[in-house]
N, C-alpha and C. Protein backbone atom coordinates (compact mmCIF):
# COMPACT_ATOMS: atom_id res chain seq x y z
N UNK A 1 144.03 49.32 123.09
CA UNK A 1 143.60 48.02 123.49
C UNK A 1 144.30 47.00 122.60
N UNK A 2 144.88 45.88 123.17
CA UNK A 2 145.28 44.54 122.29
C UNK A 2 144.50 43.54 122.51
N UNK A 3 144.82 42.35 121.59
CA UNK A 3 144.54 41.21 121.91
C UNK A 3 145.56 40.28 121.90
N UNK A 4 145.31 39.36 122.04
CA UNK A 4 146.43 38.41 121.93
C UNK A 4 146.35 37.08 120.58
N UNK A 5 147.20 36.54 119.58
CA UNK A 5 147.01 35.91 119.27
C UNK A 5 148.19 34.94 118.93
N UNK A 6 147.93 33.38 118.97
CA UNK A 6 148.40 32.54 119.01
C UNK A 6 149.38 32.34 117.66
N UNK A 7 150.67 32.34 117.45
CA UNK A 7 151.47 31.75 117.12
C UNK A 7 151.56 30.13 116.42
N UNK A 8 152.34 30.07 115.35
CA UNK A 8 152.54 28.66 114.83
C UNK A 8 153.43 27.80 115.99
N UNK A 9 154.05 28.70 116.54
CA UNK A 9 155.41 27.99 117.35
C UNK A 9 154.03 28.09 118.88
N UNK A 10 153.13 28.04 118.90
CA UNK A 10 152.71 28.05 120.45
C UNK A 10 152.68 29.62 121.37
N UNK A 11 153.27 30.45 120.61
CA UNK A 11 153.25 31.24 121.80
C UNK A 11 152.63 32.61 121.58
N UNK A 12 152.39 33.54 122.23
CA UNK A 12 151.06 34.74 122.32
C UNK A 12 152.08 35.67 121.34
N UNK A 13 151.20 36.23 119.96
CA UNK A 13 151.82 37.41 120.00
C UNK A 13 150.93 38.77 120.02
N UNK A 14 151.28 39.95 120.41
CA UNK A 14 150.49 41.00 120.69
C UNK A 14 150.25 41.85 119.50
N UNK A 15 148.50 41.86 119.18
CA UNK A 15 148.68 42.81 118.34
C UNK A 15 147.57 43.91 118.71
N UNK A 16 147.61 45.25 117.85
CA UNK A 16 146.56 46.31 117.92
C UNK A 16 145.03 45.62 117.93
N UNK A 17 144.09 46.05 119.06
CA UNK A 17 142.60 45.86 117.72
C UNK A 17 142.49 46.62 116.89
N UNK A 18 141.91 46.36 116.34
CA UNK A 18 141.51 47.08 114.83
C UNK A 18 140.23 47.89 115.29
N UNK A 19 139.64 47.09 116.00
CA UNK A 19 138.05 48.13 116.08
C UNK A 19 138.16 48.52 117.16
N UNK A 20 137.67 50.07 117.24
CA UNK A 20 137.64 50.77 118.21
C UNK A 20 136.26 51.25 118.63
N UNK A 21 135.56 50.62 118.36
CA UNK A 21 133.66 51.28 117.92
C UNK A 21 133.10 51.11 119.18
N UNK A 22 132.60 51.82 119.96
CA UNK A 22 132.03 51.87 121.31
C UNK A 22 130.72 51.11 120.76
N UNK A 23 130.46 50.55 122.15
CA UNK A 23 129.17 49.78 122.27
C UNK A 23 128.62 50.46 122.90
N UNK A 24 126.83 50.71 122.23
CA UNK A 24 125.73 50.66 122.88
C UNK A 24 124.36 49.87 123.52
N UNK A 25 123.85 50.72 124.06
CA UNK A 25 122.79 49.69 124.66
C UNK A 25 121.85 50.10 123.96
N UNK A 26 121.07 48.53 123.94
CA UNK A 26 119.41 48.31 123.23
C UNK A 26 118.98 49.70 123.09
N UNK A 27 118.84 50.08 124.38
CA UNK A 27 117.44 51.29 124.43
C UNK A 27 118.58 52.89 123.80
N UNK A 28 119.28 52.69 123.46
CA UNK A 28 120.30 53.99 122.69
C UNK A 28 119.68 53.23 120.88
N UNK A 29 120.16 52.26 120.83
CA UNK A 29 119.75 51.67 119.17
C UNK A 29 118.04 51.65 118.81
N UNK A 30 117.18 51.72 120.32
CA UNK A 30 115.93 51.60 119.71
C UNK A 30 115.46 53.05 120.17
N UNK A 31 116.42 53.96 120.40
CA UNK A 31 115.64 55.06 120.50
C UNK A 31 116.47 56.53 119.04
N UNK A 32 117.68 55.86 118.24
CA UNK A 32 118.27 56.28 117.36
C UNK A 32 117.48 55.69 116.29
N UNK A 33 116.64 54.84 116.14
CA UNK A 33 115.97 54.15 115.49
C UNK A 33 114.83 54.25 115.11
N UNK A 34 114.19 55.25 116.63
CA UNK A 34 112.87 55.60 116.63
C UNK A 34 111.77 53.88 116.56
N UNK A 35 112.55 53.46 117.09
CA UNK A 35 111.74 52.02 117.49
C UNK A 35 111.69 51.57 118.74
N UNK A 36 110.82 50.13 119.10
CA UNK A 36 110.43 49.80 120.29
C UNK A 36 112.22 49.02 120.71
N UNK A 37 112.70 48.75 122.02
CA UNK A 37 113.67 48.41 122.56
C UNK A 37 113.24 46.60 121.90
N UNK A 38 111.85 46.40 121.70
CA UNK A 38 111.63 44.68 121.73
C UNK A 38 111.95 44.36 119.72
N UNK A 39 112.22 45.58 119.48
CA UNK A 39 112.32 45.21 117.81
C UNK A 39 113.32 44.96 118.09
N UNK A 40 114.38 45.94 118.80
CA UNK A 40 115.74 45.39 118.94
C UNK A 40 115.92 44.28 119.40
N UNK A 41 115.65 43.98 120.51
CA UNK A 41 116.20 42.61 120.71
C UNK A 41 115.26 41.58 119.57
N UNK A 42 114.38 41.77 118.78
CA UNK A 42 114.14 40.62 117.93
C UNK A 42 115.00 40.43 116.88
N UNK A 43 115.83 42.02 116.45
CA UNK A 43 116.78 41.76 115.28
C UNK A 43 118.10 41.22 116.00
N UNK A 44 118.13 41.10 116.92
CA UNK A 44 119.44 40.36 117.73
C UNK A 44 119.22 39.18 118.07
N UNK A 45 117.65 38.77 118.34
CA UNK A 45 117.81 37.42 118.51
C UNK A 45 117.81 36.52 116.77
N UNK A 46 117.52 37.13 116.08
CA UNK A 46 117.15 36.68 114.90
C UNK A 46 118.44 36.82 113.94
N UNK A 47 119.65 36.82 114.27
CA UNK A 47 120.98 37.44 114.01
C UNK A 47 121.12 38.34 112.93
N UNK A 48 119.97 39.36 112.59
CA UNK A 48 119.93 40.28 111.80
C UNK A 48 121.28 41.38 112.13
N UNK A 49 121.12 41.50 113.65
CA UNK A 49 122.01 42.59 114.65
C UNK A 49 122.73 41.60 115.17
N UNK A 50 124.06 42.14 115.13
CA UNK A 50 124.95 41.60 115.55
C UNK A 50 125.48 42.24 117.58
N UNK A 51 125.15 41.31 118.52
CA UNK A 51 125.63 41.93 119.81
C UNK A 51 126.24 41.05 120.30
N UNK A 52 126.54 41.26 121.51
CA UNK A 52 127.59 41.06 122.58
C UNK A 52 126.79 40.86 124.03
N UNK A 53 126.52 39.23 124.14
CA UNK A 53 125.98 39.41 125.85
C UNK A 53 126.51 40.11 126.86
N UNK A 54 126.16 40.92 127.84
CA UNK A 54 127.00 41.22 128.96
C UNK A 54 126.03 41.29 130.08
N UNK A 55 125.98 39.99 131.03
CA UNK A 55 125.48 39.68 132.11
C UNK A 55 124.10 39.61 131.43
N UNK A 56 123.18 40.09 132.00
CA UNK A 56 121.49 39.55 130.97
C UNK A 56 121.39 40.67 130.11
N UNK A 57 121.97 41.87 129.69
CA UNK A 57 121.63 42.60 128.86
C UNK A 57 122.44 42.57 127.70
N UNK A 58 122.24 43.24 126.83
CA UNK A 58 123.25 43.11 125.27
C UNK A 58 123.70 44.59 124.76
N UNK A 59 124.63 44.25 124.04
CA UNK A 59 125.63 45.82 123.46
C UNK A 59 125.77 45.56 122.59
N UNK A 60 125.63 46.93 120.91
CA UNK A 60 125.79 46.25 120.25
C UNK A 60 126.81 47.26 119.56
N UNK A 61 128.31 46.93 118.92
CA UNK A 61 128.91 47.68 118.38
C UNK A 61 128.31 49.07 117.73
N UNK A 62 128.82 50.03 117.98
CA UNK A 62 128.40 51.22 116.86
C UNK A 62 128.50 50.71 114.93
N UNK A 63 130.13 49.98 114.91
CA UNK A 63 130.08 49.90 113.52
C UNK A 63 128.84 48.96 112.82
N UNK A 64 128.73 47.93 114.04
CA UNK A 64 128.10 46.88 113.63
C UNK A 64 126.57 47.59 113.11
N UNK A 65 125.76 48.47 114.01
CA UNK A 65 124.86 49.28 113.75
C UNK A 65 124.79 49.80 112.18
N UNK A 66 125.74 50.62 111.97
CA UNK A 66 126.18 51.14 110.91
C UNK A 66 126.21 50.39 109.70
N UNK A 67 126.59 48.71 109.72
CA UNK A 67 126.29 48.12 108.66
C UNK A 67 125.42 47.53 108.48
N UNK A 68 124.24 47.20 109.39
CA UNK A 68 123.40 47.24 109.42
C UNK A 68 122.47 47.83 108.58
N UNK A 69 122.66 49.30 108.92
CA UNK A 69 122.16 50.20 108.50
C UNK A 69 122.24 50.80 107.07
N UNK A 70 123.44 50.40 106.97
CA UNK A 70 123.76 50.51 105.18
C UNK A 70 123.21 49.58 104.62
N UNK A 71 123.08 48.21 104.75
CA UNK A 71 122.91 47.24 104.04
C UNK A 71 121.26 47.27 103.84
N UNK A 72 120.52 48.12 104.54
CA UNK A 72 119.16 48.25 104.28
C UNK A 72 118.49 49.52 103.73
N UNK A 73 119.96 50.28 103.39
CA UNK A 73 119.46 51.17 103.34
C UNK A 73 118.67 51.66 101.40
N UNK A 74 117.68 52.10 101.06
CA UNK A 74 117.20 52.33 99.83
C UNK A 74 116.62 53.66 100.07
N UNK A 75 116.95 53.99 98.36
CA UNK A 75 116.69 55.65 97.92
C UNK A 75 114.99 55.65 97.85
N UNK A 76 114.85 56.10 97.94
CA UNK A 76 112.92 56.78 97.71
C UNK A 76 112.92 57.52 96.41
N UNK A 77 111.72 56.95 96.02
CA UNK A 77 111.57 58.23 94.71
C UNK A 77 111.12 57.41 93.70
């Protein structure tokens, strides 16, 4: 997959994306989560979770999940 990006001189140049991280849906993140689908969308509306509208429902990167998930994550003990 590319994207395209704009040039000093005006014109498109093509490069790689960088991220390749499949998107999932709400009810895949609130059931890997072992949570309700409505927590999810509160940490997405609340820009805790980072997604992607698509038509009325939302996707939300795998990596994005993932840092998420690190950034909360604490040892027990």
């Amino acid at each position: 997959m590319t994207y395209a990006m704009w040039t000093e001189k005006g014109g498109p140049t093509v490069q790689p994306d960088q991220s390749r991280s499949p998107f999932v849906t709400v009810n895949e993140v609130a059931s890997q989560l072992r949570v309700s689908s409505m927590t999810v969308y509160r940490l997405v509306q609340s820009g805790q979770l980072p997604a992607v509208r698509v038509g009325r429902s939302y996707r939300i990167r795998a990596d994005d999940l993932d840092r998420f998930l690190g950034a909360r994550f604490t040892q027990a003990g």
